[in-house]
PDB file of N, CA and C in Angstrom:
ATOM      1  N   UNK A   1      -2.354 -15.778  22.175  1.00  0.00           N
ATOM      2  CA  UNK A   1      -1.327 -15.589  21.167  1.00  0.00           C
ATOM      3  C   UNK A   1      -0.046 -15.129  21.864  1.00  0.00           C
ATOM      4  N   UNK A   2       1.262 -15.616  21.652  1.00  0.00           N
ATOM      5  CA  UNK A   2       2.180 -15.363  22.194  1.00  0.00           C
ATOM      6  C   UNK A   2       2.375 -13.710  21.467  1.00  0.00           C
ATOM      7  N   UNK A   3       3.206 -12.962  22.532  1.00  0.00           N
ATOM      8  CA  UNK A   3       3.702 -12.105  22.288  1.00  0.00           C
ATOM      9  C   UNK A   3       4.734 -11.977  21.251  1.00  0.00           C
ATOM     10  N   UNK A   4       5.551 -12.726  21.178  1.00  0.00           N
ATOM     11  CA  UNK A   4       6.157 -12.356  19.246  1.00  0.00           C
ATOM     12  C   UNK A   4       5.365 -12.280  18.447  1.00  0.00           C
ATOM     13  N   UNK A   5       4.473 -13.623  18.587  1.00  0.00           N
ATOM     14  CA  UNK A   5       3.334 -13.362  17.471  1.00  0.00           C
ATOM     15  C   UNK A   5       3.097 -11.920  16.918  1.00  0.00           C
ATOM     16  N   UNK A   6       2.586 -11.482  18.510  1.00  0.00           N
ATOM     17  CA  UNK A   6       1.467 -10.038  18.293  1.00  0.00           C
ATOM     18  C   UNK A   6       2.873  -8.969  17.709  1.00  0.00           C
ATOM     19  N   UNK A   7       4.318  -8.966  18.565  1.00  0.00           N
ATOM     20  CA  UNK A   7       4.685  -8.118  17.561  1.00  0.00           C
ATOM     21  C   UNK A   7       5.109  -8.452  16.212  1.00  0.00           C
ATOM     22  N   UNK A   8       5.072  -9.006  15.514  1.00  0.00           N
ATOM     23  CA  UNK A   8       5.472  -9.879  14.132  1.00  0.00           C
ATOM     24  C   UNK A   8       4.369  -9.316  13.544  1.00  0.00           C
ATOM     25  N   UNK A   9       2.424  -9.520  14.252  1.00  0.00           N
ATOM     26  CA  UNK A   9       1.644  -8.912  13.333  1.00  0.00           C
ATOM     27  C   UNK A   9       1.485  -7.182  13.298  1.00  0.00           C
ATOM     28  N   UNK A  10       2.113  -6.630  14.329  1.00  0.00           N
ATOM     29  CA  UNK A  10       1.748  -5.432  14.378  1.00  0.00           C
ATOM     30  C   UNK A  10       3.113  -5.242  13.469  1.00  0.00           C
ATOM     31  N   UNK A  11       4.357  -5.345  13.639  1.00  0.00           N
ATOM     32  CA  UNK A  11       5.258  -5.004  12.610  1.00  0.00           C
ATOM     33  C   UNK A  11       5.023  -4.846  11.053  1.00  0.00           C
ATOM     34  N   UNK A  12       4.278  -6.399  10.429  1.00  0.00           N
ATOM     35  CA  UNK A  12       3.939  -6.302   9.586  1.00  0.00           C
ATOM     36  C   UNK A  12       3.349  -5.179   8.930  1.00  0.00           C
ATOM     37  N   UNK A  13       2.078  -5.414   9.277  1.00  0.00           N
ATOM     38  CA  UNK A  13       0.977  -4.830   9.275  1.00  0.00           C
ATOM     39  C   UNK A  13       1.527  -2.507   9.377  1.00  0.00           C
ATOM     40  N   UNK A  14       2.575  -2.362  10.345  1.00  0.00           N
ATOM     41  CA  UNK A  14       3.147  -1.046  10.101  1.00  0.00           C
ATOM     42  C   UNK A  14       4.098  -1.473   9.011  1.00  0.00           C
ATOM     43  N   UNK A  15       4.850  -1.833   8.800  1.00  0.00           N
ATOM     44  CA  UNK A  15       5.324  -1.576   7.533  1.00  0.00           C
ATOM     45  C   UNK A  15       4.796  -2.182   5.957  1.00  0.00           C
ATOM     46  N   UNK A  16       3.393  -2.450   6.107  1.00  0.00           N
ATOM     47  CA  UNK A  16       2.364  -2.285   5.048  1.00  0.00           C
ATOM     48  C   UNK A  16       2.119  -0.858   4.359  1.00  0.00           C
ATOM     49  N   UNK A  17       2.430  -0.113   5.694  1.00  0.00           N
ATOM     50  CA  UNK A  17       2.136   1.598   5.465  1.00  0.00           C
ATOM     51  C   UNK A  17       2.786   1.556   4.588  1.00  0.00           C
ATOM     52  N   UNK A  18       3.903   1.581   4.238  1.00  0.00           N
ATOM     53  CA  UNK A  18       5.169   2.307   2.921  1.00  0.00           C
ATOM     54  C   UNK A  18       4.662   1.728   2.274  1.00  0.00           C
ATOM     55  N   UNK A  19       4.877   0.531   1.687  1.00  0.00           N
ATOM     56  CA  UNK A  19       4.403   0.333   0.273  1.00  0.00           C
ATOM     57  C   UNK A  19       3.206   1.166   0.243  1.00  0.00           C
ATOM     58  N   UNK A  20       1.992   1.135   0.737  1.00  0.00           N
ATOM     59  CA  UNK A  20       1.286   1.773   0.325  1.00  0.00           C
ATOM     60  C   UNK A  20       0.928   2.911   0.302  1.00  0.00           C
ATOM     61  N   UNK A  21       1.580   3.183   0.896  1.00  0.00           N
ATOM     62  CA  UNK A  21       1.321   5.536   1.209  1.00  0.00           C
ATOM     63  C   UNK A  21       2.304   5.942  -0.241  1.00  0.00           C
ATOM     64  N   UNK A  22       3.794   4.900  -0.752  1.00  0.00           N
ATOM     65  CA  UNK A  22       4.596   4.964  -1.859  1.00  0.00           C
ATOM     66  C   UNK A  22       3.866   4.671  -2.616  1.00  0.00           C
ATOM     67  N   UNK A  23       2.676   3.503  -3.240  1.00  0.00           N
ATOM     68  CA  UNK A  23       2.180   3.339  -4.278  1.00  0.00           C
ATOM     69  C   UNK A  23       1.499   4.436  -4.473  1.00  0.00           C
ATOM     70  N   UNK A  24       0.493   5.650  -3.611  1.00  0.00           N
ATOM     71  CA  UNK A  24      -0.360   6.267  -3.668  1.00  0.00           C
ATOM     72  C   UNK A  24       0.165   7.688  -4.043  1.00  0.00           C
ATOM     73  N   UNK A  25       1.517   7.932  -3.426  1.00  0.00           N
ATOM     74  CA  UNK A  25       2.181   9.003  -4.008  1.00  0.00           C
ATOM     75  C   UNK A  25       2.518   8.975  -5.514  1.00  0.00           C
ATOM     76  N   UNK A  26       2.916   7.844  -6.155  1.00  0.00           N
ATOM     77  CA  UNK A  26       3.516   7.180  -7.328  1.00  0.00           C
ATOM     78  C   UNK A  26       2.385   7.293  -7.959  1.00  0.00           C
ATOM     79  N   UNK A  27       1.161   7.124  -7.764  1.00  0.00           N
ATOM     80  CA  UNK A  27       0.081   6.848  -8.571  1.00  0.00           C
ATOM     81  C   UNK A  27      -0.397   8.461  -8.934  1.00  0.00           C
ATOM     82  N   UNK A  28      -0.681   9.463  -7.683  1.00  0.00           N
ATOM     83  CA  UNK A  28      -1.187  10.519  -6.963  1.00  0.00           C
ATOM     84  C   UNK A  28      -0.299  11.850  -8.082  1.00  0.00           C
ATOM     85  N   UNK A  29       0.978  11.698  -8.141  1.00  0.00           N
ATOM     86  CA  UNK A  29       2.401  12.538  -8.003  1.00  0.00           C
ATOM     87  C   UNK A  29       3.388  11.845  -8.838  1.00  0.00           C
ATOM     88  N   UNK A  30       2.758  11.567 -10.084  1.00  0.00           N
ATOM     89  CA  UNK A  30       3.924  10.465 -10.661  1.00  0.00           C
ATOM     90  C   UNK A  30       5.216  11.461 -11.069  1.00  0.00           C
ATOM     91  N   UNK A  31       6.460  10.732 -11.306  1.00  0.00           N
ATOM     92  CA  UNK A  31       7.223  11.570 -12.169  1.00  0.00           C
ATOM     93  C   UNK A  31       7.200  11.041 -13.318  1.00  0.00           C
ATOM     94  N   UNK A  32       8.230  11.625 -14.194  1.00  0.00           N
ATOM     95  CA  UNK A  32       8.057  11.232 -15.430  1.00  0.00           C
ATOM     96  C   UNK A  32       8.424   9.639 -15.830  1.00  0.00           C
ATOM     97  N   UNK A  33       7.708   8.835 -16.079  1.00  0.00           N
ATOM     98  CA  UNK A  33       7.852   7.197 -16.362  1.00  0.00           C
ATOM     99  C   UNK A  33       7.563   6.938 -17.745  1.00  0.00           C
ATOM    100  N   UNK A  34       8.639   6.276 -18.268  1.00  0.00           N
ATOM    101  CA  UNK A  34       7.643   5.556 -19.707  1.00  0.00           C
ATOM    102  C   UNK A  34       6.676   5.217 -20.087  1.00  0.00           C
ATOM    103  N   UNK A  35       6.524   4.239 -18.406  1.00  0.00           N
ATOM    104  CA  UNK A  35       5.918   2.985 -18.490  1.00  0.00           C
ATOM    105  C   UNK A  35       4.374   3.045 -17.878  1.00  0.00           C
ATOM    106  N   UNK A  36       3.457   2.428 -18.524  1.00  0.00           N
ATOM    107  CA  UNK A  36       1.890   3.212 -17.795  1.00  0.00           C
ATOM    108  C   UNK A  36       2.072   3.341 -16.954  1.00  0.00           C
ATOM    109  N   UNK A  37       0.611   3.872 -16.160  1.00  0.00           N
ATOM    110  CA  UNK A  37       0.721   4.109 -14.484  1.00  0.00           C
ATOM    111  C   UNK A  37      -0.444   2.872 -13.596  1.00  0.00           C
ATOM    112  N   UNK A  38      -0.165   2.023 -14.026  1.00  0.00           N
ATOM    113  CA  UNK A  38      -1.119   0.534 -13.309  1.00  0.00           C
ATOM    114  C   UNK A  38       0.006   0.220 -11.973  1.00  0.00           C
ATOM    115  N   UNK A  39      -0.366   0.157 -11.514  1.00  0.00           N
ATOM    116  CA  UNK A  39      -0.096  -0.287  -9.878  1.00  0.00           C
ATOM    117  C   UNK A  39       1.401  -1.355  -9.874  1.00  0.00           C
ATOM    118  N   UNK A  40       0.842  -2.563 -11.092  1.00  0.00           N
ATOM    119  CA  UNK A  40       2.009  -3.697 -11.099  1.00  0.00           C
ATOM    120  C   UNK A  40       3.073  -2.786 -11.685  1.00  0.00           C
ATOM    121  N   UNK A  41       3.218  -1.983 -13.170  1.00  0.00           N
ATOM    122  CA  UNK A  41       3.522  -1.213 -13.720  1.00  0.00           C
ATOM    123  C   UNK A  41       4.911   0.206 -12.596  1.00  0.00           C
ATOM    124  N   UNK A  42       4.279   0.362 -11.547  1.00  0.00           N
ATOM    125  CA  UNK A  42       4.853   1.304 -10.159  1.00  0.00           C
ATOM    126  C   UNK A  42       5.550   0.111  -9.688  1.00  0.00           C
ATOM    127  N   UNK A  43       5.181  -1.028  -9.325  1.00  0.00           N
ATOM    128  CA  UNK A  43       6.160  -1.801  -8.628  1.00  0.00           C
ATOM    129  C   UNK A  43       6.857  -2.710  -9.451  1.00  0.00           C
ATOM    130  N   UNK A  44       7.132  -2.875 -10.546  1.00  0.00           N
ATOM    131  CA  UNK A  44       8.166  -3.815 -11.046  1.00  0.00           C
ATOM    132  C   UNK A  44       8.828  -3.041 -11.895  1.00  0.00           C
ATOM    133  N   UNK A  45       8.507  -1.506 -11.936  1.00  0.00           N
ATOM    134  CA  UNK A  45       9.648  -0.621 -12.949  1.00  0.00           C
ATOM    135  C   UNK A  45      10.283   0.384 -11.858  1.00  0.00           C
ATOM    136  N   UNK A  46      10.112   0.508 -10.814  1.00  0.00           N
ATOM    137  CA  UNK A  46      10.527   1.713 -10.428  1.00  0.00           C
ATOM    138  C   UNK A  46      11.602   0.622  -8.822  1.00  0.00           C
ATOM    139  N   UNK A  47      12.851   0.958  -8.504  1.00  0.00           N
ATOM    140  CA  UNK A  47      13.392   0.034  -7.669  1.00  0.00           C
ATOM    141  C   UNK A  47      13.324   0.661  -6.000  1.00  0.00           C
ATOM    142  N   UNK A  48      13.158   1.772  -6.228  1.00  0.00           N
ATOM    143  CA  UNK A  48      13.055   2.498  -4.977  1.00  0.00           C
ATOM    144  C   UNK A  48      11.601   1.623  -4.632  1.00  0.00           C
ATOM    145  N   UNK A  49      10.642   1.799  -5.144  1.00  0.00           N
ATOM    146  CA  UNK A  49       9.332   0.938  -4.688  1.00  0.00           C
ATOM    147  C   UNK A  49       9.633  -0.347  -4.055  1.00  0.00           C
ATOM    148  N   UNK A  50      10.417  -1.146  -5.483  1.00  0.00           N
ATOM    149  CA  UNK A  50      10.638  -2.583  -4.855  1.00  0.00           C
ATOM    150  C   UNK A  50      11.217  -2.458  -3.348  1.00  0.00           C
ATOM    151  N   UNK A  51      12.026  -1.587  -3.225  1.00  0.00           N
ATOM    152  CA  UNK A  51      12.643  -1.795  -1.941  1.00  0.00           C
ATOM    153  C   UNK A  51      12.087  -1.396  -0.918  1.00  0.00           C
ATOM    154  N   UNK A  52      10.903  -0.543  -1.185  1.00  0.00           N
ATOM    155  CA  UNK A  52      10.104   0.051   0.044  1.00  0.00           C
ATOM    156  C   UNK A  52       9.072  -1.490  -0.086  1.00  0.00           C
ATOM    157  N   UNK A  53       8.665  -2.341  -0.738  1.00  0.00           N
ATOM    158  CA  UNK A  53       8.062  -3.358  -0.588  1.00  0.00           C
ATOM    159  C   UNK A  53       8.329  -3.895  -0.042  1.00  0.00           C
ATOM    160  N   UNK A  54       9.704  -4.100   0.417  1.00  0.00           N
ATOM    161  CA  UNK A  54      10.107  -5.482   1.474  1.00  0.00           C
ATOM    162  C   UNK A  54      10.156  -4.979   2.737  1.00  0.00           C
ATOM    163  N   UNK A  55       9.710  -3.665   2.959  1.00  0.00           N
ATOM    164  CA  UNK A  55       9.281  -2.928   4.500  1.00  0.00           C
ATOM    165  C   UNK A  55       8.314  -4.038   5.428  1.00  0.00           C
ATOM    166  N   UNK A  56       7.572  -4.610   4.803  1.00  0.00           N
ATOM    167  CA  UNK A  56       6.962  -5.259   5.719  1.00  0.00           C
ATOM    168  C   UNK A  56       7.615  -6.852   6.727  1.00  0.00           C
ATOM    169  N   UNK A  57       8.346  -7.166   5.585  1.00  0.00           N
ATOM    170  CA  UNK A  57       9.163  -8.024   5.552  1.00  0.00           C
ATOM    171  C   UNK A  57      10.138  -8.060   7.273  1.00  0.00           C
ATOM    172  N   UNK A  58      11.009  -7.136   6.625  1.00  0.00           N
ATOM    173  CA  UNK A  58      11.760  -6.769   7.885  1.00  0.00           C
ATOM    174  C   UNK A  58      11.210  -6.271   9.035  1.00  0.00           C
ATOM    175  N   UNK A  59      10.434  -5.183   8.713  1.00  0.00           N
ATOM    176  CA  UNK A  59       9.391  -4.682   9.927  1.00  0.00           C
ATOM    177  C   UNK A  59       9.032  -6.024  10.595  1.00  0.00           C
ATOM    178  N   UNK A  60       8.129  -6.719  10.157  1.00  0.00           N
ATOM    179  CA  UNK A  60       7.814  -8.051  10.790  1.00  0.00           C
ATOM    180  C   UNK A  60       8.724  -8.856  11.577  1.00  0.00           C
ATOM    181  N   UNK A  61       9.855  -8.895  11.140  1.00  0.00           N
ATOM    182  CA  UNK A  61      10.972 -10.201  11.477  1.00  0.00           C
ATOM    183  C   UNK A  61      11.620  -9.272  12.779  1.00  0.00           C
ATOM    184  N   UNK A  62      11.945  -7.936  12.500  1.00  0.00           N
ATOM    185  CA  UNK A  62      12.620  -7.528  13.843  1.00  0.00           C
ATOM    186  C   UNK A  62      11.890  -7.257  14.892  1.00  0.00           C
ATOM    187  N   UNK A  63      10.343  -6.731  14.643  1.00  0.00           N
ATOM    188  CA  UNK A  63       9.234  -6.590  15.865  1.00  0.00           C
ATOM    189  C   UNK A  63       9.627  -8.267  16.374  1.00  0.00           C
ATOM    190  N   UNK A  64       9.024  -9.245  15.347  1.00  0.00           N
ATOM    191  CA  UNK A  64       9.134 -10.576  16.197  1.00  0.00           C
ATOM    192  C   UNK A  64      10.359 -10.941  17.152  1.00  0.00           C
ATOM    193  N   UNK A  65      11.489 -10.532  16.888  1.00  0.00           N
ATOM    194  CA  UNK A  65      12.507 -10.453  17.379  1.00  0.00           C
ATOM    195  C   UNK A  65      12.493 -10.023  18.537  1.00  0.00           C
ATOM    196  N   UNK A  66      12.135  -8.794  18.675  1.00  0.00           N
ATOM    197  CA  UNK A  66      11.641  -7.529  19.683  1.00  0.00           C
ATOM    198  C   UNK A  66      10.656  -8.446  20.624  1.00  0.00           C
ATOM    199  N   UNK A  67       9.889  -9.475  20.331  1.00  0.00           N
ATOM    200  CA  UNK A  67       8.640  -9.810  20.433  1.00  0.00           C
ATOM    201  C   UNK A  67       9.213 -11.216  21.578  1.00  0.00           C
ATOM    202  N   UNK A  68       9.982 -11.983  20.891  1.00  0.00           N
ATOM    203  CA  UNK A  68      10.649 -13.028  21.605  1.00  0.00           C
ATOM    204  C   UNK A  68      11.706 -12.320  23.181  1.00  0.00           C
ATOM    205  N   UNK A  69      12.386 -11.343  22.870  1.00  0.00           N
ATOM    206  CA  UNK A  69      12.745 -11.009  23.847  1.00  0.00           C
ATOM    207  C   UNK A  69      12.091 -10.169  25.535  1.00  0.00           C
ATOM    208  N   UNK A  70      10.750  -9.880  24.425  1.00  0.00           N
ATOM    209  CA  UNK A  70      10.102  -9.181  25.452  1.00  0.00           C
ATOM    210  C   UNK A  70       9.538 -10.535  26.165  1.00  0.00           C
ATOM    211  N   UNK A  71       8.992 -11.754  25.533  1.00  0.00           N
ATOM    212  CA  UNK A  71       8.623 -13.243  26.281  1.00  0.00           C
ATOM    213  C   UNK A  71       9.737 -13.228  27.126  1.00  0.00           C
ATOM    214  N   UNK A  72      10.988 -13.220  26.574  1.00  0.00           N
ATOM    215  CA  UNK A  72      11.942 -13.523  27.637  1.00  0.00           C
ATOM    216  C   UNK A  72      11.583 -12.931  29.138  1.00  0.00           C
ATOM    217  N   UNK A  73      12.055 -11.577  28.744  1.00  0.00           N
ATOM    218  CA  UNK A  73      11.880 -11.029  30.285  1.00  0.00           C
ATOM    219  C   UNK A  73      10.658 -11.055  30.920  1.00  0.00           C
ATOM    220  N   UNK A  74       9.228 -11.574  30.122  1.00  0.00           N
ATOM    221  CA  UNK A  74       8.311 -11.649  31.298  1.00  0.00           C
ATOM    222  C   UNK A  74       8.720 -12.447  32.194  1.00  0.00           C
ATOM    223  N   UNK A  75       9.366 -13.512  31.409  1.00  0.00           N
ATOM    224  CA  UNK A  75       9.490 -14.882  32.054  1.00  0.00           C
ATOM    225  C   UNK A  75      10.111 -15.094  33.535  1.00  0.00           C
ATOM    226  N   UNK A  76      11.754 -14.096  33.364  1.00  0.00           N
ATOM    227  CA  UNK A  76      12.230 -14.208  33.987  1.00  0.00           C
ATOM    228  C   UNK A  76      11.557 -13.103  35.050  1.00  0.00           C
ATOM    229  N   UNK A  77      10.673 -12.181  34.967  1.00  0.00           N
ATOM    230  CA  UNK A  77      10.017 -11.204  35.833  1.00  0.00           C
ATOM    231  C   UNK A  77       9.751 -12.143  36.290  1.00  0.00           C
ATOM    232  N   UNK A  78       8.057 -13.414  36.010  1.00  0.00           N
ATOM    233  CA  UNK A  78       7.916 -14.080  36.928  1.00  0.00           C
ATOM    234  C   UNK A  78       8.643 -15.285  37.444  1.00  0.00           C
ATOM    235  N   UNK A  79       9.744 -15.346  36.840  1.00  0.00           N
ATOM    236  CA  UNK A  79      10.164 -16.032  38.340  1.00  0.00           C
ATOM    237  C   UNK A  79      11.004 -15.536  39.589  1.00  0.00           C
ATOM    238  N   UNK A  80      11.069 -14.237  38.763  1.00  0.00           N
ATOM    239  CA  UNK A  80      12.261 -13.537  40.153  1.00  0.00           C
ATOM    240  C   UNK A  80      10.451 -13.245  40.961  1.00  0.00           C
ATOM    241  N   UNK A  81       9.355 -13.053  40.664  1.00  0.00           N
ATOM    242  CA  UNK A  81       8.072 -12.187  41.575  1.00  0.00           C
ATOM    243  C   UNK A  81       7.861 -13.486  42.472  1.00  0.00           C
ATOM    244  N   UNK A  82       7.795 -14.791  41.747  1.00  0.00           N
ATOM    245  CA  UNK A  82       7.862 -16.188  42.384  1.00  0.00           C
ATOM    246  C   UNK A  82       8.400 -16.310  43.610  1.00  0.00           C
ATOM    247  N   UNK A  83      10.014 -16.565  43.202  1.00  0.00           N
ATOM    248  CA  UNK A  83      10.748 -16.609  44.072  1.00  0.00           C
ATOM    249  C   UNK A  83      11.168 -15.834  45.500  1.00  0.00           C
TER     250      UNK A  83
END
């Protein structure tokens, strides 16, 4: 597996944490809400949530980022160790 890959899945996969450590507080520690307390209910009424939802999102895309550049410089490591 190329190395962006792996950081793209480890990014993900850490910013899975927020949404869910936020749903569990929300569920755990609610404040006062109208609206029941069902899980879909925490994420499509409350916007601070929505926005901790797309944590994984970005987490993912900039590790991969992170992930492509680190390919880079192996690359060029081996060819300067080559040469």
């Amino acid at each position: 597996m190329k190395t962006s890959y792996k950081f793209l899945v480890l990014g993900a996969l850490f910013g899975l944490c927020f949404p869910f450590i936020a749903t569990l507080l929300e569920l755990f520690y609610p404040v006062s809400r109208p609206v029941g307390n069902t899980i879909l209910d925490i994420h499509t009424t409350d916007p601070l949530i929505m926005i901790i939802d797309t944590a994984p999102f970005f987490l993912g895309f900039f590790a991969y980022l992170i992930g492509q550049r680190q390919e880079r410089n192996e690359n060029i490591n081996k060819e300067l160790m080559s040469s």
